[in-house]
Protein backbone atom coordinates (compact mmCIF):
# COMPACT_ATOMS: atom_id res chain seq x y z
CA UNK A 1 -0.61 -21.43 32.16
CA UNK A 2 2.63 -18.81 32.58
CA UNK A 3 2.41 -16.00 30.84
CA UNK A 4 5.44 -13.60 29.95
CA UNK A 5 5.57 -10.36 28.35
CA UNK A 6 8.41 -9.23 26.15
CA UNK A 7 9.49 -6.36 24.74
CA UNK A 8 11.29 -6.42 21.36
CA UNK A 9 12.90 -3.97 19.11
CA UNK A 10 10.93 -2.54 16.16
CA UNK A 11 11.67 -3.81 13.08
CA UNK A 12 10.87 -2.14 9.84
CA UNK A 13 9.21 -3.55 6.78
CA UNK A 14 8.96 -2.37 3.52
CA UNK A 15 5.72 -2.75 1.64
CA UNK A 16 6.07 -3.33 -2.68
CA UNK A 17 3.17 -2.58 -4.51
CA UNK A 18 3.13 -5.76 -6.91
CA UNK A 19 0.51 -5.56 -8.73
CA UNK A 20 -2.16 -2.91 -9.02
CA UNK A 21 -5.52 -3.29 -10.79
CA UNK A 22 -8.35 -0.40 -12.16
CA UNK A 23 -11.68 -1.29 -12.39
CA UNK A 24 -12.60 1.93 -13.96
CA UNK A 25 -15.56 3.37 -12.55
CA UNK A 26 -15.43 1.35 -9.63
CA UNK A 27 -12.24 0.57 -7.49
CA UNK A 28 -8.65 -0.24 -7.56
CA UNK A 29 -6.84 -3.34 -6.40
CA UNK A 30 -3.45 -3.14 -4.88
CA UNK A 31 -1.62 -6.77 -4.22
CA UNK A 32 1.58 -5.64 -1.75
CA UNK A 33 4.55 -7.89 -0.96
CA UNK A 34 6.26 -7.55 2.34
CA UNK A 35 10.30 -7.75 2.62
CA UNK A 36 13.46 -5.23 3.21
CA UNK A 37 15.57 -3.31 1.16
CA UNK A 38 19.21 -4.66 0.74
CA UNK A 39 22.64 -2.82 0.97
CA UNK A 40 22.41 -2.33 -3.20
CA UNK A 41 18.88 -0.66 -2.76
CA UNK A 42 17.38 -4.26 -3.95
CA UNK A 43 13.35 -4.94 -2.83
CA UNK A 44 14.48 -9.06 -1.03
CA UNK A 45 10.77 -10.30 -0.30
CA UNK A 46 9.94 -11.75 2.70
CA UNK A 47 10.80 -15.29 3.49
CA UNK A 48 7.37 -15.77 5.69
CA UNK A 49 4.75 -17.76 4.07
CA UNK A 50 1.47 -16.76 3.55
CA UNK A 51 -0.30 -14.51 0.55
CA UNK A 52 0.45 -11.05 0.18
CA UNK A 53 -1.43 -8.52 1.29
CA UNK A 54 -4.58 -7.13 -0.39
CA UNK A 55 -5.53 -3.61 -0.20
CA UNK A 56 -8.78 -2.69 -2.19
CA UNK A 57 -9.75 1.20 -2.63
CA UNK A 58 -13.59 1.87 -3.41
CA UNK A 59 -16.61 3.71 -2.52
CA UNK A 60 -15.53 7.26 -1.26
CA UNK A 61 -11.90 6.57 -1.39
CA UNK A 62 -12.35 5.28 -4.70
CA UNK A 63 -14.41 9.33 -5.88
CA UNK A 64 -11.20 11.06 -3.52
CA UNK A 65 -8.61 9.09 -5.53
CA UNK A 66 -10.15 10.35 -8.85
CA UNK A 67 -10.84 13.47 -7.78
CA UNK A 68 -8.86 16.82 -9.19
CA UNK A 69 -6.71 18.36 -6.47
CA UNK A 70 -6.73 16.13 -3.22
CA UNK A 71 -5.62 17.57 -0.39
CA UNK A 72 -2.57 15.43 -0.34
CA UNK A 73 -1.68 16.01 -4.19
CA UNK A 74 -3.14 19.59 -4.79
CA UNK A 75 -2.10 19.54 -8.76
CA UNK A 76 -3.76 16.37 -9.88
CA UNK A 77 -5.92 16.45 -12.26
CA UNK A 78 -9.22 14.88 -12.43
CA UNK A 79 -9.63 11.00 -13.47
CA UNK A 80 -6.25 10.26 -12.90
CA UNK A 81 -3.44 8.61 -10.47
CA UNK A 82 -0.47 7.82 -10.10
CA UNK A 83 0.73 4.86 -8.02
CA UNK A 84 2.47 7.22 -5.49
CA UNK A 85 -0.97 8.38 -5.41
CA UNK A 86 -2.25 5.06 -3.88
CA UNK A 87 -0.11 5.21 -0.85
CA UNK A 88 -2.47 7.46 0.65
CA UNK A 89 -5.24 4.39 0.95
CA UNK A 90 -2.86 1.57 1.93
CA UNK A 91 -1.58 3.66 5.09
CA UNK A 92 -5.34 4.11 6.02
């Protein structure tokens, strides 16, 4: 068998949280959706088949994300987030 290697550009994909679930006391669910942004600032989704992807924060993420004053959002409080918030455990 031939192989070939071949180098293509990057692309860039934007990631839409589409649904987001608290089990409170427990963990969060985040359902993302993979697509581009369009000329008019518009989320398109992508055409690719296949379920989106799953992201699930628990155990020690789950006590940093309800924590007061992470290190990456020094003035929240306590108990709380915001979905900006939940970035921080997709990208790891």
């Amino acid at each position: 068998m031939a192989l070939r290697e071949i180098t293509t550009p990057a692309t860039t994909t934007t990631l839409m949280m589409a649904s987001v679930t608290h089990n409170a006391g427990e963990s969060v669910l985040i359902m993302l959706r993979a697509g581009s942004v369009n000329e008019d600032g518009i989320f398109v989704p992508s055409t690719s088949p296949g379920p989106p992807m799953m992201c699930c924060v628990d155990d020690a993420n789950y006590v940093e994300l309800m924590s007061a004053s992470p290190s990456w959002a020094p003035n929240k409080p306590a108990g709380t987030f915001r979905e900006e918030d939940l970035w921080q455990f997709v990208a790891r």
